[in-house]
Protein backbone atom coordinates (compact mmCIF):
# COMPACT_ATOMS: atom_id res chain seq x y z
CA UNK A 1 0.00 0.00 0.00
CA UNK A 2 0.87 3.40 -0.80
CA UNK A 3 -0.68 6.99 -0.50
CA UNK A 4 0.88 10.20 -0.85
CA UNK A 5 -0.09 12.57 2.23
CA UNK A 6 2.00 15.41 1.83
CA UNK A 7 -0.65 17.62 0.79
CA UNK A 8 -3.57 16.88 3.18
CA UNK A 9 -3.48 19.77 5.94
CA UNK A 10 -5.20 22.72 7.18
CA UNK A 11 -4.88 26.00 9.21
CA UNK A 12 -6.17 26.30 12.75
CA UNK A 13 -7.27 29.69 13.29
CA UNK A 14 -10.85 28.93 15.61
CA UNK A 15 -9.17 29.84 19.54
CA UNK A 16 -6.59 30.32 21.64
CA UNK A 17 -5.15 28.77 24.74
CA UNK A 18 -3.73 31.42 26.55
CA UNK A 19 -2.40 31.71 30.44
CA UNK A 20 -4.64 34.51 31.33
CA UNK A 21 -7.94 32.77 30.41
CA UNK A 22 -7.19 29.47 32.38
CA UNK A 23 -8.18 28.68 35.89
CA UNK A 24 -5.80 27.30 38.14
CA UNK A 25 -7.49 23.64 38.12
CA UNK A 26 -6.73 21.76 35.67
CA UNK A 27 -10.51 20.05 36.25
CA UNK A 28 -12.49 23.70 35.76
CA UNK A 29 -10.33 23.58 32.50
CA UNK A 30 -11.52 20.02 31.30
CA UNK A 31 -15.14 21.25 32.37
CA UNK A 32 -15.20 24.15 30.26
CA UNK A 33 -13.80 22.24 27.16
CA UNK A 34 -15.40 19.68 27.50
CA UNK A 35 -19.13 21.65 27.77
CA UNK A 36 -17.60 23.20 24.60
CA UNK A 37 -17.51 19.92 22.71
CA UNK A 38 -20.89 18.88 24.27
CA UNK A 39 -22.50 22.43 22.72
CA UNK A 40 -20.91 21.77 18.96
CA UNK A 41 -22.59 20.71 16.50
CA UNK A 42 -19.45 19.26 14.92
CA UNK A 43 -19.04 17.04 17.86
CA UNK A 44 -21.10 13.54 17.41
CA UNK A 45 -19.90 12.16 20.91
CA UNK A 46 -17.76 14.44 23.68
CA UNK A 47 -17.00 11.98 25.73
CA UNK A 48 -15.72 9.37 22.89
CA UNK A 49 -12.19 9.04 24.68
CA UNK A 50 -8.79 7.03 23.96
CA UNK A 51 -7.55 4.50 26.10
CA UNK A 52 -4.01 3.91 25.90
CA UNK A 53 -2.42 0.52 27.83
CA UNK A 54 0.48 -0.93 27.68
CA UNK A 55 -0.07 -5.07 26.72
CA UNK A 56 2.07 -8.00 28.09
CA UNK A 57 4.04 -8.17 24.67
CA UNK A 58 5.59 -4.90 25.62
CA UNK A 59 3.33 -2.79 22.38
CA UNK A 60 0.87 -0.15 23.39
CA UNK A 61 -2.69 -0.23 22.87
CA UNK A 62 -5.47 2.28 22.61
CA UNK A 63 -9.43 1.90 21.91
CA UNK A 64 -12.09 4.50 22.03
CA UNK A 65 -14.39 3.84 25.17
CA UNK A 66 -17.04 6.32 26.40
CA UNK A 67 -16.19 8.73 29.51
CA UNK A 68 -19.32 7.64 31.71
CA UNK A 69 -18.80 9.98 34.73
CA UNK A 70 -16.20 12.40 36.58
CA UNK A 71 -16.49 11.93 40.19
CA UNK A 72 -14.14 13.07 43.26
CA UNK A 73 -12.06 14.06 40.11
CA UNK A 74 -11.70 10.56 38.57
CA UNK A 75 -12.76 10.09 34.76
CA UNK A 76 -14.59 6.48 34.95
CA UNK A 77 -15.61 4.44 32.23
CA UNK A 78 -16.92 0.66 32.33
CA UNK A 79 -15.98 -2.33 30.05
CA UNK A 80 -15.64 -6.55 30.59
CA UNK A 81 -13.02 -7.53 33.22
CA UNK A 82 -11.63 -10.08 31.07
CA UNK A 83 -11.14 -7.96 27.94
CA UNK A 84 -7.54 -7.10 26.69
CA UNK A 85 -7.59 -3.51 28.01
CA UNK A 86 -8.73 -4.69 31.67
CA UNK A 87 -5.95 -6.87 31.57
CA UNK A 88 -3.39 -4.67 30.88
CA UNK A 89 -4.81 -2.74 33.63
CA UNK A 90 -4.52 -5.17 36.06
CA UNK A 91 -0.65 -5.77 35.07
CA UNK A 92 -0.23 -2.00 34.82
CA UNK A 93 -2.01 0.50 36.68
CA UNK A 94 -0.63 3.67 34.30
CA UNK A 95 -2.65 4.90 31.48
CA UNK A 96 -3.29 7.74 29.15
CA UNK A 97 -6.64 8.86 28.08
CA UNK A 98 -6.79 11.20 24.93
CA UNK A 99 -9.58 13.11 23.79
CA UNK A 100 -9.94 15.00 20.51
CA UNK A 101 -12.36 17.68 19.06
CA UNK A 102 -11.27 18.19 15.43
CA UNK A 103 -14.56 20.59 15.05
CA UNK A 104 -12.57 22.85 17.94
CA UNK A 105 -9.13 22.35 17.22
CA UNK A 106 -8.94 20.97 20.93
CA UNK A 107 -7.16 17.74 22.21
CA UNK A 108 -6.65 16.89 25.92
CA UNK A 109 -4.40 13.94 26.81
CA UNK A 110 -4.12 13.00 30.56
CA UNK A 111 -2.10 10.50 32.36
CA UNK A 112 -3.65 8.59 35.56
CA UNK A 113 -3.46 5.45 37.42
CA UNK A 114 -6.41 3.23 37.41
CA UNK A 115 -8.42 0.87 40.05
CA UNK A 116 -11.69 -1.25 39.68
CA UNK A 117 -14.62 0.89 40.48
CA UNK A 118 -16.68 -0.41 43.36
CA UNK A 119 -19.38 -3.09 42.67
CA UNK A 120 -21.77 -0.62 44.16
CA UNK A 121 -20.88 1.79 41.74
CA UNK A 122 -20.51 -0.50 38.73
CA UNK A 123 -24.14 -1.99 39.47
CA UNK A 124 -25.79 1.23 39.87
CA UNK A 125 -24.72 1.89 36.13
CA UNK A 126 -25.18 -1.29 34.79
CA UNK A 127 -28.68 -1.36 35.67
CA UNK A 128 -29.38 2.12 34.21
CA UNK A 129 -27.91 0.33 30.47
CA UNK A 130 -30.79 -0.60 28.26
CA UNK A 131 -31.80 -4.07 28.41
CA UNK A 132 -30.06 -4.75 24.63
CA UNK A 133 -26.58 -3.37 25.86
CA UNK A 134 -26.96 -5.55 29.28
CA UNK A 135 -27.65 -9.03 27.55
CA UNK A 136 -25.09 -7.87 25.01
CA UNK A 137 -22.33 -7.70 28.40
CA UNK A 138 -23.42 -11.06 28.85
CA UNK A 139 -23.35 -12.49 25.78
CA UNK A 140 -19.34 -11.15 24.61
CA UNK A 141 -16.10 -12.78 25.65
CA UNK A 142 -14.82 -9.61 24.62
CA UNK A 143 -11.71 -10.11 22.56
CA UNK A 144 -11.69 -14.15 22.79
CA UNK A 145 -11.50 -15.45 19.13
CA UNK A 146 -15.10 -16.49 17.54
CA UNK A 147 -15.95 -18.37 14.75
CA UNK A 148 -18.61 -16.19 13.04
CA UNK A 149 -20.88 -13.46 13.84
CA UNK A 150 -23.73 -16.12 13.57
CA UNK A 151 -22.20 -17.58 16.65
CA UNK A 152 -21.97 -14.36 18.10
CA UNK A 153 -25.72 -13.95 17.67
CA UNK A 154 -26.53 -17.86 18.97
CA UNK A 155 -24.51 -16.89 22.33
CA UNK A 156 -27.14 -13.37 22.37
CA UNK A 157 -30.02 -15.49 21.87
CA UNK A 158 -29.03 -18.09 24.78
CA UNK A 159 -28.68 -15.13 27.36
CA UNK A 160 -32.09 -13.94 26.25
CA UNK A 161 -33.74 -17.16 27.08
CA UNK A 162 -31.65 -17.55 30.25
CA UNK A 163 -32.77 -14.05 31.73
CA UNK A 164 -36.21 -14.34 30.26
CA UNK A 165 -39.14 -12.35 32.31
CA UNK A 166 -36.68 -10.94 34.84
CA UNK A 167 -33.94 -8.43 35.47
CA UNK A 168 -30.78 -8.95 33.74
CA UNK A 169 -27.78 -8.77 36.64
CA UNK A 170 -24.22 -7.43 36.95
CA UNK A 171 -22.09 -9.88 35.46
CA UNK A 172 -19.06 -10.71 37.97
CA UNK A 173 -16.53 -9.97 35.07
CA UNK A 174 -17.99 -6.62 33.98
CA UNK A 175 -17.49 -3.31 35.98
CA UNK A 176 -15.91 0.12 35.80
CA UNK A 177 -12.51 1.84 36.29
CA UNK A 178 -11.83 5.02 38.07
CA UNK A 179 -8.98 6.87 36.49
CA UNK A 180 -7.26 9.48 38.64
CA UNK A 181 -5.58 12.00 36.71
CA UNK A 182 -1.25 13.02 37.34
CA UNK A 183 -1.13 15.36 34.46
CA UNK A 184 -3.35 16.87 31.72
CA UNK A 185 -2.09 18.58 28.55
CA UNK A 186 -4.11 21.06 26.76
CA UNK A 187 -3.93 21.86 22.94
CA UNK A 188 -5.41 24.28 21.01
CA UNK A 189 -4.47 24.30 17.69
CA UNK A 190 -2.81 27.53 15.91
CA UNK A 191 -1.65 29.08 12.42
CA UNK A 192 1.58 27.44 11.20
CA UNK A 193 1.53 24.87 13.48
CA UNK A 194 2.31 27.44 16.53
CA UNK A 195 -0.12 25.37 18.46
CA UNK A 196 -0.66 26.17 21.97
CA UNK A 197 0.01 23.42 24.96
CA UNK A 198 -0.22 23.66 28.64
CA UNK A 199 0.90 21.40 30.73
CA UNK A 200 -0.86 20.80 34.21
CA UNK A 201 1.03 18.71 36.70
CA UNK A 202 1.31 17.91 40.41
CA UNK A 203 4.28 19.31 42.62
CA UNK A 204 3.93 18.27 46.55
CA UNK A 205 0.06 17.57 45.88
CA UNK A 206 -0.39 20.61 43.88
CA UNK A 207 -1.46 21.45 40.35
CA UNK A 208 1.23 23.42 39.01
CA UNK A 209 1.15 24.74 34.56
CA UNK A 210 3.78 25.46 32.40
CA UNK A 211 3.75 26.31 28.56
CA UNK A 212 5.32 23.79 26.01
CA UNK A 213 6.58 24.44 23.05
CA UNK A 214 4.69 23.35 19.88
């Protein structure tokens, strides 16, 4: 395969990110960006977010899962215990979540160290999912090698009859993560690639920011 690239770019010229406009807290900073992305019309899903692990054979990873909630300033998400990414997580705690906003010339990427999310917590959520997405957590041995999607659909079918006329529980290998943020890095795209990038991280517990260069 080959394809020539060289000419595919553009200009960013839609905002700033500039020292005088940001709070202190890096968190008021994610808020405000990300009710930006939430309010444009160019952006399908704001809290579509990267998930970058490191795997046992030494390569990184990263998938798109959805940012579920922020609470006591930990970015949580949910997926299958058994899955690759859970996995790595287990084995290695540090992880980098990315989001991007093409429509707003806006990426975040922020490093934090993971834990399981309570079952507590990871029922409460699971039983707001609609039925379809619940049976569907039971049905997937997410990343396990299947024979066909028809297969995929027989193993569906058997969790429907199995849960038939009654609630549909928390699986034991199915929960969330709680993500606790060590740094967060701000870009805002800018003419001739100028782009602007602050860097929030913690010195003796507090959050301290300093400007990179592009």
């Amino acid at each position: 395969m080959e394809q020539n690239l060289h000419e595919s770019r553009k200009s960013y010229e839609k905002d700033a990110l500039l020292e005088e406009n940001l709070s202190n807290d890096p968190f008021e900073v994610f808020s405000k960006w990300f009710q930006d992305a939430e309010n444009d019309d160019g952006v399908e899903e704001a809290n579509a977010m990267g998930i970058s692990t490191i795997g046992s054979d030494g390569f990184p990873k990263s998938r798109i899962v959805l940012l579920k909630e922020i609470k006591d300033n930990r970015f949580i998400f949910y997926t299958n215990y058994t899955s690759e990414k859970a996995v790595s997580i287990a084995n290695d705690k540090h992880i980098c979540i990315h989001f991007f906003w093409p429509s707003l010339e806006r990426q975040v990427i922020i490093k934090a160290i993971s834990q399981k999310a309570s079952r507590e917590k990871s029922a409460s959520y699971f039983n707001s999912r609609p039925r379809g997405s619940q049976l569907g957590a039971w049905a997937s041995h997410q990343t396990n090698v299947i024979e066909s999607r028809e297969e995929l659909e027989k193993q569906l079918q058997e969790v429907e009859e199995r849960f038939k006329d009654q609630d549909v529980p928390l699986p034991e290998f199915w929960g969330g993560f709680e993500c606790e943020p060590v740094s967060f890095e701000y870009w805002q795209g800018r003419p001739n690639r100028l782009h602007d990038r602050i860097l929030f991280d913690k010195l003796n517990g507090d959050w301290n920011s300093k400007r990179l260069q592009p």
